[in-house]
C-alpha atoms as a PDB file:
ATOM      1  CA  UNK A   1      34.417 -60.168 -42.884  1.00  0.00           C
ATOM      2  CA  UNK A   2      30.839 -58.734 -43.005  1.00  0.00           C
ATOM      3  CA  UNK A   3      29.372 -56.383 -45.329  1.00  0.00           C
ATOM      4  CA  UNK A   4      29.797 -52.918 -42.806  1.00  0.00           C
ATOM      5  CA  UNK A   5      33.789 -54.102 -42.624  1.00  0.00           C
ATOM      6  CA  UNK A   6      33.898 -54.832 -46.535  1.00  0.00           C
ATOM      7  CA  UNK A   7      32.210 -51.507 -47.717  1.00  0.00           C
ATOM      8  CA  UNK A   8      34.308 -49.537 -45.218  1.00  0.00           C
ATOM      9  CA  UNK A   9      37.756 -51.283 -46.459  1.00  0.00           C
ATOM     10  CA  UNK A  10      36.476 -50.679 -49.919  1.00  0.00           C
ATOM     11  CA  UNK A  11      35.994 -47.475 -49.719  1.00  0.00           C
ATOM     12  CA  UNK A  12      38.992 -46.434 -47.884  1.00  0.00           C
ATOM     13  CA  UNK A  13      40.836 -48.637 -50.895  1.00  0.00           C
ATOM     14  CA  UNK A  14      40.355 -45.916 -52.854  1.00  0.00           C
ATOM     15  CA  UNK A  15      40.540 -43.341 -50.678  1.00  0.00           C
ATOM     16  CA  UNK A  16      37.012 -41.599 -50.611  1.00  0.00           C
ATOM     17  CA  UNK A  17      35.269 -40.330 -48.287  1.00  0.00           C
ATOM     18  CA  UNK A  18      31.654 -41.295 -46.656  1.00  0.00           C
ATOM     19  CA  UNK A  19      30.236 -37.857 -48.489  1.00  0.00           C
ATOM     20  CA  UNK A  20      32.169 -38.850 -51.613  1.00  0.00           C
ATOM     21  CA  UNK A  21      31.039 -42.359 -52.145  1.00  0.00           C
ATOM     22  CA  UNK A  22      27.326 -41.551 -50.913  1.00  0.00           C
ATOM     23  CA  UNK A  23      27.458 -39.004 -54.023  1.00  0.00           C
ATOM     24  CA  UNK A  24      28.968 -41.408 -56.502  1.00  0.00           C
ATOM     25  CA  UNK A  25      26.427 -44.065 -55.482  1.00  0.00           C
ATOM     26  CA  UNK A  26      23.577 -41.903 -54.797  1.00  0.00           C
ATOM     27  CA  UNK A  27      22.680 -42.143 -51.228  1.00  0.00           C
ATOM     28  CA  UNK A  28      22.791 -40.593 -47.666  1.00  0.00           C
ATOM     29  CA  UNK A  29      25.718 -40.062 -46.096  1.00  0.00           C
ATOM     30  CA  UNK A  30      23.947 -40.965 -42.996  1.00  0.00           C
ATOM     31  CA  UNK A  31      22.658 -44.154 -45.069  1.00  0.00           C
ATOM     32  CA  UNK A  32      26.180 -45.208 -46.085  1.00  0.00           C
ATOM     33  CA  UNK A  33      27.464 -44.545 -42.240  1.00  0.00           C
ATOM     34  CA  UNK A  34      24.517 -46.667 -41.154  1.00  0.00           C
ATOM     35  CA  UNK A  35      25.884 -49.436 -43.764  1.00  0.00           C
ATOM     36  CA  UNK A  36      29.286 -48.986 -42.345  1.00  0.00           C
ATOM     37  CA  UNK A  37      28.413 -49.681 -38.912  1.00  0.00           C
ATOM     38  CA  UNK A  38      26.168 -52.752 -39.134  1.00  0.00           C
ATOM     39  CA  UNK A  39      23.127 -50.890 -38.489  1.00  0.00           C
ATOM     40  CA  UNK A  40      21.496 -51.034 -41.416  1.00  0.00           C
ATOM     41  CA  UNK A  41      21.135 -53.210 -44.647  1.00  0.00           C
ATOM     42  CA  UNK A  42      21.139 -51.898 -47.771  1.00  0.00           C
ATOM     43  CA  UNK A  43      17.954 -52.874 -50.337  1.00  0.00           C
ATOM     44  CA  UNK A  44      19.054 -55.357 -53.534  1.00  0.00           C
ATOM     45  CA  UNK A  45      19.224 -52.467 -55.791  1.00  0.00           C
ATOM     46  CA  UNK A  46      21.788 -50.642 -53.444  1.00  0.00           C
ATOM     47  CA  UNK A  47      23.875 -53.473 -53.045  1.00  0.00           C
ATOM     48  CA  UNK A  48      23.950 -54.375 -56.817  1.00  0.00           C
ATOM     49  CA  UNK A  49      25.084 -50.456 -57.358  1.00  0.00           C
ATOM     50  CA  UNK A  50      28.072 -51.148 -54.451  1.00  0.00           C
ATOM     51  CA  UNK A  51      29.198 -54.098 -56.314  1.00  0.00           C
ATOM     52  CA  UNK A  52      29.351 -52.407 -59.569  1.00  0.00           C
ATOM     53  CA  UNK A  53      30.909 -49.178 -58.276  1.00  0.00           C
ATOM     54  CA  UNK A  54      33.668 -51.018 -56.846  1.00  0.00           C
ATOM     55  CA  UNK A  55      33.689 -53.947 -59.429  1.00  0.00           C
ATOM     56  CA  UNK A  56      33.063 -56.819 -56.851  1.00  0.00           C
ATOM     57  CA  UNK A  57      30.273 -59.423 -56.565  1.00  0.00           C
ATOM     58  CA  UNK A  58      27.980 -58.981 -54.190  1.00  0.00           C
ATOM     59  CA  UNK A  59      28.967 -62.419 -52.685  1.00  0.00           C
ATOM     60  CA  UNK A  60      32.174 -60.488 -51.914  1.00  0.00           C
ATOM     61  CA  UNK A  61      30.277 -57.515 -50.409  1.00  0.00           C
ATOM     62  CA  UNK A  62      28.329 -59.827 -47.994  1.00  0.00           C
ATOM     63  CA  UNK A  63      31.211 -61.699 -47.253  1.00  0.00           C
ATOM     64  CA  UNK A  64      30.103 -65.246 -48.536  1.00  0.00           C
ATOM     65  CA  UNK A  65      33.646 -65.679 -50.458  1.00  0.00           C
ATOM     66  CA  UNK A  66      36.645 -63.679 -50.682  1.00  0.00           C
ATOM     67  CA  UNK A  67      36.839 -63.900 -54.272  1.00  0.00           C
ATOM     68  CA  UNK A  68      36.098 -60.241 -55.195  1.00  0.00           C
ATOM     69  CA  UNK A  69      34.835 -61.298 -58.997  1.00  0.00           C
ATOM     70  CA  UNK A  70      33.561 -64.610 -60.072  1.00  0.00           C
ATOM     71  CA  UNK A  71      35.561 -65.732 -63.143  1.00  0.00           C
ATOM     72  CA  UNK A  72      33.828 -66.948 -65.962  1.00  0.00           C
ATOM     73  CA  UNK A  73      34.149 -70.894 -66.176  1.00  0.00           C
ATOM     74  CA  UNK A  74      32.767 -73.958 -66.494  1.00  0.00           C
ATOM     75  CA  UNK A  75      32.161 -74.979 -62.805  1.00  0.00           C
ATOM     76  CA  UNK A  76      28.784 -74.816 -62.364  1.00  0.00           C
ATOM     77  CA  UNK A  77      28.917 -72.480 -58.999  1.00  0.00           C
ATOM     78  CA  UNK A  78      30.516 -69.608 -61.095  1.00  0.00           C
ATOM     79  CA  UNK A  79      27.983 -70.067 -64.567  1.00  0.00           C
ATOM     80  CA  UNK A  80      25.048 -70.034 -62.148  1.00  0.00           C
ATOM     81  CA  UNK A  81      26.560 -66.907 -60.207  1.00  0.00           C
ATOM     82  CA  UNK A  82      27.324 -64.977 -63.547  1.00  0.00           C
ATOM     83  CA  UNK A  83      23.439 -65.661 -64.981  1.00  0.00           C
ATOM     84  CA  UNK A  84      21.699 -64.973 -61.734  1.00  0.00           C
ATOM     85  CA  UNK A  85      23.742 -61.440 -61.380  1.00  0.00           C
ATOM     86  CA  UNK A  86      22.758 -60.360 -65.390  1.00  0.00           C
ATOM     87  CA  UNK A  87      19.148 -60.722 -64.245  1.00  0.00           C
ATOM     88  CA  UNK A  88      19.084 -58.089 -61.197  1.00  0.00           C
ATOM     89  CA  UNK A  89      19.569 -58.302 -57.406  1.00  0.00           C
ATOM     90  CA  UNK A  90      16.086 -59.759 -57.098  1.00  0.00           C
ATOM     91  CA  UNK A  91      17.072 -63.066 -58.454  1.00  0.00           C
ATOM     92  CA  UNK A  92      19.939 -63.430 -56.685  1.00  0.00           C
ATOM     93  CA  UNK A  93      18.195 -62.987 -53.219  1.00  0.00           C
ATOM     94  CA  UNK A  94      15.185 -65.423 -54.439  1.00  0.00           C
ATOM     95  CA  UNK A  95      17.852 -67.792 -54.610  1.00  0.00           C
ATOM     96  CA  UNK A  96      19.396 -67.647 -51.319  1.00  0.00           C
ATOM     97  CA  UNK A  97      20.174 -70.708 -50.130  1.00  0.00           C
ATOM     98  CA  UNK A  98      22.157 -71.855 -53.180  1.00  0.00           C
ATOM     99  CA  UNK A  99      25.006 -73.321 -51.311  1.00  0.00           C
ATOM    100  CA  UNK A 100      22.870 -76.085 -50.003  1.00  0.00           C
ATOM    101  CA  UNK A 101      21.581 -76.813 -53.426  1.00  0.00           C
ATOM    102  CA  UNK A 102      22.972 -79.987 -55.699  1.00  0.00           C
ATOM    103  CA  UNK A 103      24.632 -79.743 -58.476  1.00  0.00           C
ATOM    104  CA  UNK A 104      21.844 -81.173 -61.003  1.00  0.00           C
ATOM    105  CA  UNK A 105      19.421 -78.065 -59.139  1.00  0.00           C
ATOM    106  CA  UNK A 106      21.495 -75.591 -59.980  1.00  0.00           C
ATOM    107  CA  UNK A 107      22.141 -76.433 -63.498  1.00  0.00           C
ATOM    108  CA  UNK A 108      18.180 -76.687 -63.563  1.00  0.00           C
ATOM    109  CA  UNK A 109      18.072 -73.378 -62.289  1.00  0.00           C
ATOM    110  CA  UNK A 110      21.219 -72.134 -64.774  1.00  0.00           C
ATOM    111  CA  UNK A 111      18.758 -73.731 -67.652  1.00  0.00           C
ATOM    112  CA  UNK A 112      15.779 -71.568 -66.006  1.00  0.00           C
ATOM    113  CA  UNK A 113      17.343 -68.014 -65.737  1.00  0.00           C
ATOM    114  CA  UNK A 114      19.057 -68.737 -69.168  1.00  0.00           C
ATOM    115  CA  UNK A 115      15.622 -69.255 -70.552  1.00  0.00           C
ATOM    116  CA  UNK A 116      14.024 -65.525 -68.875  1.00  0.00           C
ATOM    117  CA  UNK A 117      17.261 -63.845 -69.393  1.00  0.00           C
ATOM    118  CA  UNK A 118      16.700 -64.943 -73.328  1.00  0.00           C
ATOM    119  CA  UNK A 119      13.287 -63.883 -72.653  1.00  0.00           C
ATOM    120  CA  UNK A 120      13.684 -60.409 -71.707  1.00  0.00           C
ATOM    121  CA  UNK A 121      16.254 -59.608 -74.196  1.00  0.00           C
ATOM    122  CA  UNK A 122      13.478 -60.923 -77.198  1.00  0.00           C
ATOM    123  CA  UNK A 123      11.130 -58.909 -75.180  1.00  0.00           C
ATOM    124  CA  UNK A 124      13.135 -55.971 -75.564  1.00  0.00           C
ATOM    125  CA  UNK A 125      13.758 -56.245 -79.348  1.00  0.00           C
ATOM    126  CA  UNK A 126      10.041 -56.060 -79.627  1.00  0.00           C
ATOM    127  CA  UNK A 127       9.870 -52.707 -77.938  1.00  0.00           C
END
């Protein structure tokens, strides 16, 4: 299922309309009818707010899995999925091409996004 189908069957989950979601979310109507057709993409930011509205991943929004959430574990998939999504849509689409990735690169990259995430947050204290 693609990300038009999956926003569309989301939405009618809970029975809202195209107005009523673009309102909750903040957009267009004519935006959100563009996502629901497949004629238009929404930006990182956008698709990070769709997630969280309707508590999914965004994995599950662009119909990479059918998992909705990712459950917190040990596998190595799921930890690296759970730190990439606490540092902002623009780290998950830098790392695109995860599935194609070995398991000792993405606990690199786990070890990585750790170390900025602990960054930013010591940042933040300072402020």
């Amino acid at each position: 299922m693609n990300f038009a189908n999956r926003l569309k069957s989301l939405r009618e989950e809970k029975k809202l309309s195209q107005e009523e979601l673009s309102q909750l979310i903040n957009i267009s109507r004519s935006t959100l009818s563009m996502y629901e057709i497949n004629r238009r993409q929404p930006d990182p930011e956008t698709l990070q707010k769709i997630a969280d509205f309707f508590d999914v991943s965004v994995d599950y929004l662009l119909g990479r899995t059918d998992k909705r959430n990712i459950d917190t574990s040990n596998d190595v998939d799921e930890r690296l999925h759970k730190v990439m999504q606490e540092l902002g849509p623009d780290v998950l689409l830098a790392f695109y091409d995860l599935p194609n990735m070995t398991d000792e690169e993405k606990e690199n990259v786990i070890t990585l996004l750790e170390g900025i995430k602990a960054k930013r947050e010591k940042q933040k204290k300072k402020e």
